[in-house]
Protein backbone atom coordinates (compact mmCIF):
# COMPACT_ATOMS: atom_id res chain seq x y z
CA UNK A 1 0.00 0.00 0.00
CA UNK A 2 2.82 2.23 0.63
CA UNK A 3 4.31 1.68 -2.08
CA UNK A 4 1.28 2.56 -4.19
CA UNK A 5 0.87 5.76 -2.46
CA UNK A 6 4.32 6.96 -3.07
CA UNK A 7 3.97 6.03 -6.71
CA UNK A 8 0.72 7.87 -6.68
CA UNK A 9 2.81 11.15 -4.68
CA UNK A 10 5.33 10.97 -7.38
CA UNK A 11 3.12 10.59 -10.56
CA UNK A 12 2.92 12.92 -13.26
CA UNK A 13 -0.71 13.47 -12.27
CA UNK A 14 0.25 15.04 -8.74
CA UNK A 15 3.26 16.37 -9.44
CA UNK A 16 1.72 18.78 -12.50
CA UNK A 17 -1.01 19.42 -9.94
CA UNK A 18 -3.55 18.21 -12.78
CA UNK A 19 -6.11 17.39 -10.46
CA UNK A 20 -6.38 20.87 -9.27
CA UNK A 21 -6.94 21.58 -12.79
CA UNK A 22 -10.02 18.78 -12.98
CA UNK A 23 -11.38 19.81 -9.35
CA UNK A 24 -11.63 23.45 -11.50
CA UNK A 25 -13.65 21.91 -14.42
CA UNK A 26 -16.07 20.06 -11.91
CA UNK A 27 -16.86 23.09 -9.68
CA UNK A 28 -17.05 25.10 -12.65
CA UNK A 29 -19.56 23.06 -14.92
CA UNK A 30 -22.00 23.02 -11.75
CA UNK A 31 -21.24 26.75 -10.62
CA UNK A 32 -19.25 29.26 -12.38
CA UNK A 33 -19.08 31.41 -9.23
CA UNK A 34 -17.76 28.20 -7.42
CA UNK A 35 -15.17 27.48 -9.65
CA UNK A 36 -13.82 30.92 -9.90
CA UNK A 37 -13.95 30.81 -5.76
CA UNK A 38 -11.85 27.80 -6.03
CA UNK A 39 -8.95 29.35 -8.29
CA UNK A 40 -8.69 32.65 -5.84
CA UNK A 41 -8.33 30.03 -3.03
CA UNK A 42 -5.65 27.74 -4.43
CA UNK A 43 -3.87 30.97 -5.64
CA UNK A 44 -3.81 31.73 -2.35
CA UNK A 45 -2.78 28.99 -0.88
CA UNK A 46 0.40 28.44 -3.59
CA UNK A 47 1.17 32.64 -2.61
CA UNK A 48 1.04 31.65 1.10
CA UNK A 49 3.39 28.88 0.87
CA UNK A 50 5.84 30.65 -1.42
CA UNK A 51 5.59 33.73 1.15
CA UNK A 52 6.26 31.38 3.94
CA UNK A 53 8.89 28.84 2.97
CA UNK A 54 12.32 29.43 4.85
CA UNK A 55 15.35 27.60 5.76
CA UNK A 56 14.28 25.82 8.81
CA UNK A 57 17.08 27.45 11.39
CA UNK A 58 15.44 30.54 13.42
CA UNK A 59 18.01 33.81 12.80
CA UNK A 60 18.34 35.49 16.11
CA UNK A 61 19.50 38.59 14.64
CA UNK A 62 18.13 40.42 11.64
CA UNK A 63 20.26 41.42 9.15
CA UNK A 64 19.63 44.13 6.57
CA UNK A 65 20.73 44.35 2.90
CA UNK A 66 21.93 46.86 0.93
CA UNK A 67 20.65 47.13 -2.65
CA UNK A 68 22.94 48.21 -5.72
CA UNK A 69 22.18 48.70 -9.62
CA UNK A 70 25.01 46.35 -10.94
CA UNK A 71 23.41 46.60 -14.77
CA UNK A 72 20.90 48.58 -16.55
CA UNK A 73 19.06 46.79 -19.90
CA UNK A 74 16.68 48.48 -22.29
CA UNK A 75 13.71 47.81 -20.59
CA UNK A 76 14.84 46.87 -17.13
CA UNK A 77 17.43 47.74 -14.06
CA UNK A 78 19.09 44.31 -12.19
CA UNK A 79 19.87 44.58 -8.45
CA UNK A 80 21.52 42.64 -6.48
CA UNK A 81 21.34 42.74 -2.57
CA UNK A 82 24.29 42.84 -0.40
CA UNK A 83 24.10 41.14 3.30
CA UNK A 84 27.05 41.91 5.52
CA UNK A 85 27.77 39.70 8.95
CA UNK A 86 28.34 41.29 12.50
CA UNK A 87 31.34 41.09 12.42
CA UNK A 88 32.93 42.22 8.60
CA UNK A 89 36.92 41.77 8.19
CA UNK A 90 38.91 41.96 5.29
CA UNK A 91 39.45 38.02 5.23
CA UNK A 92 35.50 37.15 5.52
CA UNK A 93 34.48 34.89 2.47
CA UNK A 94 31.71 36.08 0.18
CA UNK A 95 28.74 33.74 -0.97
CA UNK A 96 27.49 34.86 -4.33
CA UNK A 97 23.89 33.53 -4.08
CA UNK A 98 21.58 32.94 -7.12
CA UNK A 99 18.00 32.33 -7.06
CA UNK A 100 15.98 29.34 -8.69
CA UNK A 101 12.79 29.44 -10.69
CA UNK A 102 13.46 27.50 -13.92
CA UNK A 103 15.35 30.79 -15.29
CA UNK A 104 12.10 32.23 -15.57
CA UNK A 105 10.53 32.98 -12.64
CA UNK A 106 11.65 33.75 -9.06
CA UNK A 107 13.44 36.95 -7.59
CA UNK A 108 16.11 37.95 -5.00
CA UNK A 109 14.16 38.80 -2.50
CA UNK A 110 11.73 35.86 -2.14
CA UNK A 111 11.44 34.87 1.09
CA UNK A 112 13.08 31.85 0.70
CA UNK A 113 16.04 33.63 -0.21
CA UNK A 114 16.35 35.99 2.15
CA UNK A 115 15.88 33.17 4.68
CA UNK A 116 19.17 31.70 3.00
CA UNK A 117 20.96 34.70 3.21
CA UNK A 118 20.29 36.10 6.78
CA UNK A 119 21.37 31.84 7.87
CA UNK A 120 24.80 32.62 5.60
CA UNK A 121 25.54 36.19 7.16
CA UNK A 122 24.72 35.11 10.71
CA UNK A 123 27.15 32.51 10.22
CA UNK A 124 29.73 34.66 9.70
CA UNK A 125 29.73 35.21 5.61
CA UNK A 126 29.09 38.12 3.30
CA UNK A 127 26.27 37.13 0.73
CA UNK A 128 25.49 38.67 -2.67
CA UNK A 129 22.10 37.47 -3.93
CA UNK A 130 21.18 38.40 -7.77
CA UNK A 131 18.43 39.21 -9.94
CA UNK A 132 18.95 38.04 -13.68
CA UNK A 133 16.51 38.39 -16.51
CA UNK A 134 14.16 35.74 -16.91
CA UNK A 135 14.10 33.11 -20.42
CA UNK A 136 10.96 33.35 -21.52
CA UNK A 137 11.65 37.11 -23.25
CA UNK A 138 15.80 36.56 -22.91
CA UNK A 139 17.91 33.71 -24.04
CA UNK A 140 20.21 31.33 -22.48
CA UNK A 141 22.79 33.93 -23.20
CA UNK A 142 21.25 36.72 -21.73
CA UNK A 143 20.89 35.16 -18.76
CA UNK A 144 24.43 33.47 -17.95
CA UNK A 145 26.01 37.26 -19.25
CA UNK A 146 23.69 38.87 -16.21
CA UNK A 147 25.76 36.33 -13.96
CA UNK A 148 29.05 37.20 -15.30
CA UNK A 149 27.97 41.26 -15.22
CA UNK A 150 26.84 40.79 -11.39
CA UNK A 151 30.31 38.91 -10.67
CA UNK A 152 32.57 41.32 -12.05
CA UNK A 153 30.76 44.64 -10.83
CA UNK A 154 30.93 42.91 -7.39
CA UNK A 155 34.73 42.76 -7.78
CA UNK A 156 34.88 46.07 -9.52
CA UNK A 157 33.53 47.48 -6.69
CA UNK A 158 34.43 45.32 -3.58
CA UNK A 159 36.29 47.96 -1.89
CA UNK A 160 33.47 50.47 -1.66
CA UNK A 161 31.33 47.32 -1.42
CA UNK A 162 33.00 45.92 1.55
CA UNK A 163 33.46 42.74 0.30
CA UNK A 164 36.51 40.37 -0.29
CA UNK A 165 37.10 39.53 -3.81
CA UNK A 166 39.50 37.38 -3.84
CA UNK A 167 37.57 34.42 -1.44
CA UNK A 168 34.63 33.73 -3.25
CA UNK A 169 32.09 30.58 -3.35
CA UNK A 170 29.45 30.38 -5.57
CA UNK A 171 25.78 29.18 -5.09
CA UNK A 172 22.71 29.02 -6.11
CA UNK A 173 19.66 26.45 -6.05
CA UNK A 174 17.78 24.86 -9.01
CA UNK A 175 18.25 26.82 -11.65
CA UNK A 176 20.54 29.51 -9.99
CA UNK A 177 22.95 26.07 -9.09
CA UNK A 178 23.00 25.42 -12.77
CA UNK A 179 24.42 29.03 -13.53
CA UNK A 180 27.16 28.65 -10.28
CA UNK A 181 28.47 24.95 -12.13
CA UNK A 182 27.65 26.13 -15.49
CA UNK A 183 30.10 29.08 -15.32
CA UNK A 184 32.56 27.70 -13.32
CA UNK A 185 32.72 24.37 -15.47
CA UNK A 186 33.01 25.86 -18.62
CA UNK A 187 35.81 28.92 -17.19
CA UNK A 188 38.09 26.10 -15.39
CA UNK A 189 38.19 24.13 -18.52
CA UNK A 190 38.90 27.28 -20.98
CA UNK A 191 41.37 28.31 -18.36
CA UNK A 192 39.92 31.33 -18.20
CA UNK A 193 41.96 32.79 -15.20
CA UNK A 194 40.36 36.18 -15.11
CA UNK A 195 36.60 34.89 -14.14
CA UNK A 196 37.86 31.85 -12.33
CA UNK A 197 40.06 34.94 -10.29
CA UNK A 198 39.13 34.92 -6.36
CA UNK A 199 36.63 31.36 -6.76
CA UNK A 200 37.53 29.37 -4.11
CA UNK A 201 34.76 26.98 -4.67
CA UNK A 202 30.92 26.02 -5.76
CA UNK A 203 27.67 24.92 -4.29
CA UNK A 204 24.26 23.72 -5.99
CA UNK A 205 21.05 22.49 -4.44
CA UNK A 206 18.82 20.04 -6.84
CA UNK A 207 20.35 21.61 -9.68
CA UNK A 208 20.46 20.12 -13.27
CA UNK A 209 23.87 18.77 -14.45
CA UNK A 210 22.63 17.38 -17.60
CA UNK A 211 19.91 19.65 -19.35
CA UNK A 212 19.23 16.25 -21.20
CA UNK A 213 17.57 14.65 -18.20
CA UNK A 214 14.68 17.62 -17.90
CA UNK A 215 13.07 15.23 -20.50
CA UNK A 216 13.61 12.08 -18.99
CA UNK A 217 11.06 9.99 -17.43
CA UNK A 218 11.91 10.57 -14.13
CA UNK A 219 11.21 14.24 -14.61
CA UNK A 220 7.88 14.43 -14.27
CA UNK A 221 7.34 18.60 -14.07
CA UNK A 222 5.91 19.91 -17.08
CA UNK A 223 7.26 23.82 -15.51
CA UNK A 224 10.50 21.86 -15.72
CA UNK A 225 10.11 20.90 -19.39
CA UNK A 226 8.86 23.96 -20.83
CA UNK A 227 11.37 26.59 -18.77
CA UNK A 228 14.42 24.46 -20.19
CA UNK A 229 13.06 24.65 -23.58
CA UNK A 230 11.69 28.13 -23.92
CA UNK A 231 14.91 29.71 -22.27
CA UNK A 232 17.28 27.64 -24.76
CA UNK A 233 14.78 28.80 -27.69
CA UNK A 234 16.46 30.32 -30.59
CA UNK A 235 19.32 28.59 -30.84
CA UNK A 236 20.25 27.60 -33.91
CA UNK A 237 21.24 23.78 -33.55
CA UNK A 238 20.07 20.52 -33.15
CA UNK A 239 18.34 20.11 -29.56
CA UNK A 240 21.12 17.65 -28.37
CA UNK A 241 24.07 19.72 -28.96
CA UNK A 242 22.34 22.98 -27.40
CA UNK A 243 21.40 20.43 -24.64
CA UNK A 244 24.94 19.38 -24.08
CA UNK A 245 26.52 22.70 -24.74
CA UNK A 246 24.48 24.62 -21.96
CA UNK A 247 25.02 21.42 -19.52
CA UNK A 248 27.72 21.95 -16.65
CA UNK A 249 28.59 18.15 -17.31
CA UNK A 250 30.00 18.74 -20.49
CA UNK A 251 32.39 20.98 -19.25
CA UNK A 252 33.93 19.50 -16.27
CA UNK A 253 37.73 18.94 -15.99
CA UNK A 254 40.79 18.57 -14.04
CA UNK A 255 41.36 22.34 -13.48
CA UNK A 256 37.28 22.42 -11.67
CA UNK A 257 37.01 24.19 -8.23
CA UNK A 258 35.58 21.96 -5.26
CA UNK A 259 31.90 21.74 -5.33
CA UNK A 260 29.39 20.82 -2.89
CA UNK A 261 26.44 18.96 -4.40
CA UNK A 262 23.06 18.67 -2.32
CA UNK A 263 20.10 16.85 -4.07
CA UNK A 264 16.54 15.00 -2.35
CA UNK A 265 16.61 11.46 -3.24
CA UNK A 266 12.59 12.01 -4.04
CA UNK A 267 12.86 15.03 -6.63
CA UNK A 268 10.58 15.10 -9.55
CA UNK A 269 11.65 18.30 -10.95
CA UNK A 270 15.47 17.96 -11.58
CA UNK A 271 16.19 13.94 -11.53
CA UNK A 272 18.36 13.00 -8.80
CA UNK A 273 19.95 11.00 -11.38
CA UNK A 274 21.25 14.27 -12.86
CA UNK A 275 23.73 14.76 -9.69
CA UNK A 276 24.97 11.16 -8.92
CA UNK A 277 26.48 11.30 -13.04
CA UNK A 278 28.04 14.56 -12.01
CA UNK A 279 29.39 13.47 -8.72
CA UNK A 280 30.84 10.31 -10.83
CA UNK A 281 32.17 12.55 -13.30
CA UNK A 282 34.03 14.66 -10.36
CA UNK A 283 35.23 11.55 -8.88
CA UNK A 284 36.88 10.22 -12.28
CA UNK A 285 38.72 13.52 -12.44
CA UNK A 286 39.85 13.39 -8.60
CA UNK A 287 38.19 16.75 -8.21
CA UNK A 288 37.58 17.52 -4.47
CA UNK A 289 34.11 17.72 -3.97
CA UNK A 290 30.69 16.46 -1.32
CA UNK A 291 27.87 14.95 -2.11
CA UNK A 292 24.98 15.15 -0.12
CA UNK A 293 21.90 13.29 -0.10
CA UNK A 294 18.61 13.76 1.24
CA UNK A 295 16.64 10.72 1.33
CA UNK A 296 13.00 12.31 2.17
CA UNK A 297 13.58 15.17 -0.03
CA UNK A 298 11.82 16.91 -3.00
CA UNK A 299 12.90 19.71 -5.15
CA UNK A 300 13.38 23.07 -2.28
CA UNK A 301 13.66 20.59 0.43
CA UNK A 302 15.48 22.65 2.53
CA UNK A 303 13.06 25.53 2.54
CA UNK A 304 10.08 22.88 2.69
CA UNK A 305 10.92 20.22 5.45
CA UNK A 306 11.99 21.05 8.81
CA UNK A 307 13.36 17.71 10.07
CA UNK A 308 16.77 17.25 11.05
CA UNK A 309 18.30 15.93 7.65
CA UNK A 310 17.53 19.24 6.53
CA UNK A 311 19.25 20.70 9.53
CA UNK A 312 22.59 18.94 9.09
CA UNK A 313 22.87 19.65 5.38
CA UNK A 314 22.58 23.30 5.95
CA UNK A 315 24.95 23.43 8.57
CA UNK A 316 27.01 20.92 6.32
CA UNK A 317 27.08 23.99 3.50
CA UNK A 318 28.28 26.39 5.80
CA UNK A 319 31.02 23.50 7.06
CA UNK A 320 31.98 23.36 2.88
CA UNK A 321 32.31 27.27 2.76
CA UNK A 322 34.64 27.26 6.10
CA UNK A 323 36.49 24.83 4.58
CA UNK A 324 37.36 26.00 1.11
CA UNK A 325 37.29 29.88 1.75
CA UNK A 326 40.73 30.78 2.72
């Protein structure tokens, strides 16, 4: 029976939410005003849990961020928010945080984030957390040149900034982990000395590796499916090869910083799948690197459970930054 239920859980049908959609149709065929009731509610109900999803360790302290224009476009300015800890030295390493979404949805400032980034500061870190323009108006391009923009005017500017250029991990989760391997994979192997300058080392949360296995069977999002493809739209190139090109896999090799790689065993979203062929491919190239699993957890676990798996990978992470930051 259990097993049936967790097949159930995991199904495309649940997972796409599709029988929301047919709970809709129902309420609406016998009441219009009903069925309209019904969408405002489960709107509400999706707002409320994005509003109130955090990392699961209480803050004592609040810490405040400082916004900054790093880049203005023709239609729109990207920020980027600066959190400093108590206690700022010269020496104290800098997360640069990016935000998931699929590349094209989510901001900075989501609560989720935030929640990441007051845990990272009151552990003793300076954190940068991005906005980037979103793939369903920009391409792949656009998007990975925002990262690279928001990098370099951080270490531009790190002495009016405060910040330490020169110890520097990157992160980000879902998508945003995708970016943080997908530039430093492809810089480490082109040797590219001037962006790889001050990267001490890597982390990314359920992130994909492989763009390839969005559209495997174990992927059962259809958000999933259609961000990957609209944000790589307009390439011209066979699917595969724009696939492989944009996937941090492809790119790994001996010169690759340390990464940390966190992933829930039960994600439907990104395949977990996705990060054990990554961790392999790490391990074949002796690259330094951590792996860890959760065996409970979905896609966001570790703004959605509160257990104490969660607990020990975040506290894990900040073990990874210690370690690698000089």
């Amino acid at each position: 029976m259990n097993r049936l239920v967790e097949k159930l859980r995991n199904s495309f049908f649940i997972v796409n939410k599709l029988y929301l959609l047919l709970i809709f149709l129902v309420l609406a065929i016998e009441d219009l005003t009903l069925g309209f009731y019904y969408f405002l509610i489960s709107i509400f109900i999706y707002a409320w849990k994005t509003f109130t999803s955090r990392v699961p360790i209480n803050v004592s302290k609040k810490f405040e961020p400082k916004t900054y224009i790093y880049k203005k476009t023709k239609n729109k300015e990207l920020k980027l928010d600066i959190w400093l800890p108590s206690r700022n030295k010269a020496s104290t390493p800098l997360v640069f945080f990016c935000h998931g979404g699929g590349w094209i949805s989510g901001f900075r400032n989501q609560p989720n984030n935030v929640s990441w980034c007051q845990y990272l500061a009151s552990k003793g870190f300076a954190v940068v957390s991005i906005d980037y323009r979103y793939g369903y108006k920009n391409t792949m391009n656009d998007i990975l040149l925002d990262y690279s923009d928001a990098l370099n005017y951080i270490r531009d500017n790190s002495k009016k900034l405060s910040i330490n250029k020169d110890n520097i991990v990157l992160m980000g989760l879902s998508a945003g982990g995708h970016m943080s391997l997908l530039y430093s994979t492809y810089h480490a192997f082109n040797k590219n000395e001037k962006e790889m300058s001050g990267i001490k080392g890597v982390i990314a949360y359920y992130s994909p590796t492989d763009l390839n296995d969005i559209f495997v069977s174990e992927s059962k999002s259809m958000f999933a499916r259609f961000a990957t493809a609209q944000t790589l739209k307009g390439i011209e190139a066979p699917k595969e090869e724009i696939y492989n090109f944009y996937s941090p896999i492809k790119w790994v090799s001996e010169d690759m910083i340390p990464c940390l790689i966190v992933h829930g065993k039960l994600d439907t979203v990104v395949p977990f799948k996705s990060s054990i062929k990554f961790v392999s491919r790490l391990k074949q190239l002796n690259i330094k690197h951590s792996f860890l699993v959760h065996r409970k957890g979905g896609h966001s676990f570790d703004t959605k459970l509160k257990d104490i798996a969660t607990i020990n990978i975040l506290e894990k992470t900040v073990r990874f930054v210690k370690r690698v930051a000089d």
